[in-house]
C-alpha atoms as a PDB file:
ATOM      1  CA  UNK A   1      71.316 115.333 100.844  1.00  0.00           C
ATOM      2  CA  UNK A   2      73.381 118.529 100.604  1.00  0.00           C
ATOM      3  CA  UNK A   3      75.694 118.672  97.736  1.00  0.00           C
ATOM      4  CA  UNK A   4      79.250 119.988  98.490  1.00  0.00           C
ATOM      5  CA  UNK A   5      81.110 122.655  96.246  1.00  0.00           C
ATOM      6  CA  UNK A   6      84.242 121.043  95.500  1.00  0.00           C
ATOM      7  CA  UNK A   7      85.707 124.415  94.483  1.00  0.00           C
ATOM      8  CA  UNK A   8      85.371 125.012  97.765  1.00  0.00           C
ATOM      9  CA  UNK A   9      88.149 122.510  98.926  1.00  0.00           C
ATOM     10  CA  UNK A  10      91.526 124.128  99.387  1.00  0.00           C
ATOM     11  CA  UNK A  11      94.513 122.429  96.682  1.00  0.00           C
ATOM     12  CA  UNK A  12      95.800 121.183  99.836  1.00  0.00           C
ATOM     13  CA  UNK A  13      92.496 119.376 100.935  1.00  0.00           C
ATOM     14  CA  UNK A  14      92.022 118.369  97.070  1.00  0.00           C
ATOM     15  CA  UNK A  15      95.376 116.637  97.261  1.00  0.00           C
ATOM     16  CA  UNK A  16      94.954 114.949 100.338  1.00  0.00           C
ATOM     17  CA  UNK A  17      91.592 113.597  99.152  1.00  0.00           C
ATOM     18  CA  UNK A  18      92.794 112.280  95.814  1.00  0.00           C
ATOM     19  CA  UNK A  19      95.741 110.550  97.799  1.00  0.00           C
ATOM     20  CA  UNK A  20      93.176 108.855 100.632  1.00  0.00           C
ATOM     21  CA  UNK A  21      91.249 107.778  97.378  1.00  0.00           C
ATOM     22  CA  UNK A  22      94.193 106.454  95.631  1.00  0.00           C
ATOM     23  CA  UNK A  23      95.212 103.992  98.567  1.00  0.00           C
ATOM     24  CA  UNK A  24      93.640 100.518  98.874  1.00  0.00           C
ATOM     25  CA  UNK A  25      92.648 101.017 102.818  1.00  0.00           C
ATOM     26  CA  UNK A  26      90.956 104.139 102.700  1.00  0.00           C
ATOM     27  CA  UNK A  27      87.457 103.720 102.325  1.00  0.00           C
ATOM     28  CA  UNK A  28      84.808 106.325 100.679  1.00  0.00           C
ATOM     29  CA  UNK A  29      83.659 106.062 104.421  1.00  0.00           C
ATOM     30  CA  UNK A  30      86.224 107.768 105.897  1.00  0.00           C
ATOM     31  CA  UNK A  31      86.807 110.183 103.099  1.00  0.00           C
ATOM     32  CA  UNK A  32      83.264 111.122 103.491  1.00  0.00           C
ATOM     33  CA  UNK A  33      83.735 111.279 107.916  1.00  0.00           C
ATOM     34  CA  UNK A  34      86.884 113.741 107.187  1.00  0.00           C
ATOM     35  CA  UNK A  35      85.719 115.984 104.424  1.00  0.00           C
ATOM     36  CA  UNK A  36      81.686 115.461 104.398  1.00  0.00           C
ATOM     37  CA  UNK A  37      81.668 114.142 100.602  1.00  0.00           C
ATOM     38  CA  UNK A  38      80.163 111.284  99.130  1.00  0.00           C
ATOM     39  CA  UNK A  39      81.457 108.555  96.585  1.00  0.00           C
ATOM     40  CA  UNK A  40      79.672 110.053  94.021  1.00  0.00           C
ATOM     41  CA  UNK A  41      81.168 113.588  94.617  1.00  0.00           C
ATOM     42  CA  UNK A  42      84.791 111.844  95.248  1.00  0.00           C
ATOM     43  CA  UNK A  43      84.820 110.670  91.545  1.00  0.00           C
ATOM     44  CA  UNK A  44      83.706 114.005  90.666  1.00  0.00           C
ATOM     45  CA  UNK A  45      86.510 114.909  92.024  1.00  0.00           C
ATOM     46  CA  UNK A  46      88.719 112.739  91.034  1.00  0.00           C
ATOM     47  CA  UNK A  47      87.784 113.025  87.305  1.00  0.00           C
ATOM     48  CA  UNK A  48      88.498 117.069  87.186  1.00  0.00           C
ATOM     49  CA  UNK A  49      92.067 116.137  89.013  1.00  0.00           C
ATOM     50  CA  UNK A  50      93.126 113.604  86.905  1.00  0.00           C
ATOM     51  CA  UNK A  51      93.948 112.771  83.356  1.00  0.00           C
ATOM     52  CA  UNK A  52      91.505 111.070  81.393  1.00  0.00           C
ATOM     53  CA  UNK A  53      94.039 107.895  81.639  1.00  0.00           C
ATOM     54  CA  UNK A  54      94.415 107.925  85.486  1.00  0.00           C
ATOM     55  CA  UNK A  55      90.823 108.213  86.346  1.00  0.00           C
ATOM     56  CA  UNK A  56      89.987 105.276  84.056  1.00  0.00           C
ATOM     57  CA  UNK A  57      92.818 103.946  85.919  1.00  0.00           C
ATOM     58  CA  UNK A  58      91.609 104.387  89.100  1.00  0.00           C
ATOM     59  CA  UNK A  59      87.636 103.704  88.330  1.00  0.00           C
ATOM     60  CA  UNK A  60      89.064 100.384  86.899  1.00  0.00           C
ATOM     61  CA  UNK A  61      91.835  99.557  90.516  1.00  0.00           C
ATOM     62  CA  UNK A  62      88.410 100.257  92.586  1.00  0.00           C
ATOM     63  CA  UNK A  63      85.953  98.442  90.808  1.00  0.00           C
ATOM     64  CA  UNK A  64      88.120  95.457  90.943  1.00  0.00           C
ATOM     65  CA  UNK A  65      88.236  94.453  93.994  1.00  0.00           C
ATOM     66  CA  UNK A  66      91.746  95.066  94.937  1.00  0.00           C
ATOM     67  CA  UNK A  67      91.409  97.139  97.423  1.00  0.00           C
ATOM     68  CA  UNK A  68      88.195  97.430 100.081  1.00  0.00           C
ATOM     69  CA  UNK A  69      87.118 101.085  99.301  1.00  0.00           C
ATOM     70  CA  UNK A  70      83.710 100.023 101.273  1.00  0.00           C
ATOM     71  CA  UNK A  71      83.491  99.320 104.742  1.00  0.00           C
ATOM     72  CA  UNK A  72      81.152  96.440 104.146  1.00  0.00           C
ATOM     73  CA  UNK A  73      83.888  95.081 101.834  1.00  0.00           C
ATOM     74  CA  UNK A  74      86.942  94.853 104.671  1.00  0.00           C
ATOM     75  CA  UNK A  75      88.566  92.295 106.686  1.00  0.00           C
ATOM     76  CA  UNK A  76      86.409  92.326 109.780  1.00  0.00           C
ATOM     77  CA  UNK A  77      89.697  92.948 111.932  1.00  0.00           C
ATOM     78  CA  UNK A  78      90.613  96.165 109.876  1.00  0.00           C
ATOM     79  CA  UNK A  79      90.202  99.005 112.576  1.00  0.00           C
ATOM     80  CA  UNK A  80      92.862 101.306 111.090  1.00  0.00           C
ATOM     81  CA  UNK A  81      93.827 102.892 108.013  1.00  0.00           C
ATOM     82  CA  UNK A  82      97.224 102.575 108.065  1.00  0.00           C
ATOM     83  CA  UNK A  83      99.518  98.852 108.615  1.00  0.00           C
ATOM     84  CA  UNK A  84     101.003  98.220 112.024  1.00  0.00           C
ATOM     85  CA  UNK A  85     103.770  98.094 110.531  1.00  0.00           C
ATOM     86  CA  UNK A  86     104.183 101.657 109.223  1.00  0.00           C
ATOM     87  CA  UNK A  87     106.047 104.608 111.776  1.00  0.00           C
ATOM     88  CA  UNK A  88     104.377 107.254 112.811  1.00  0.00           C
ATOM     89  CA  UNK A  89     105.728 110.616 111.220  1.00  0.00           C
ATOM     90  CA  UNK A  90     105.538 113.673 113.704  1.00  0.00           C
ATOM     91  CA  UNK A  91     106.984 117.353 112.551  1.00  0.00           C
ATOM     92  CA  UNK A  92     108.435 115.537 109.250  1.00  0.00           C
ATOM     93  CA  UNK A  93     110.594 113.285 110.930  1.00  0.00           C
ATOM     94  CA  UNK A  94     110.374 109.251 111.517  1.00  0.00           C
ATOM     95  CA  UNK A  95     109.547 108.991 115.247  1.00  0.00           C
ATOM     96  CA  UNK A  96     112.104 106.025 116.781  1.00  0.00           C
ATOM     97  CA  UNK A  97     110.778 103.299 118.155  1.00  0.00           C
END
């Protein structure tokens, strides 16, 4: 497998992957379809971005269980990543209904 320099990542990329690996929803899955980087390299990441505290924090929310960070792991009518619920945001505003 081809490892990935994650100094390569832009601060904006690096912020939008610590964010999709924060959230319960998002598995390593789709982190890995959208930026090409494996679980493995994702808590790389994630231990150079955060404190000591938060990544133990964060190993600890997604070894629990709480959330279903692998596909294999999720509700087997999850197709999205986001609740049904939620609006859609386009150009920074809430889009009306």
């Amino acid at each position: 497998m081809k490892k990935v320099d994650l100094n390569a990542f832009s601060d904006i990329e690096k912020d939008r992957i610590v964010e999709m690996a924060w959230e319960d929803r998002t598995t390593f899955d789709a982190i890995k379809a959208q930026f090409g980087i494996s679980q493995g390299e994702v808590e790389k990441l994630m231990r150079k971005q955060l404190t000591s505290s938060g990544f133990k924090r964060w190993r600890k929310r997604v070894s629990s269980g709480v959330g279903v960070k692998h596909a294999n792991k999720a509700v087997a009518g999850m197709l999205r990543f986001k609740c049904n619920r939620q609006r859609t945001i386009s150009m920074n505003k809430i889009a009306k209904r």
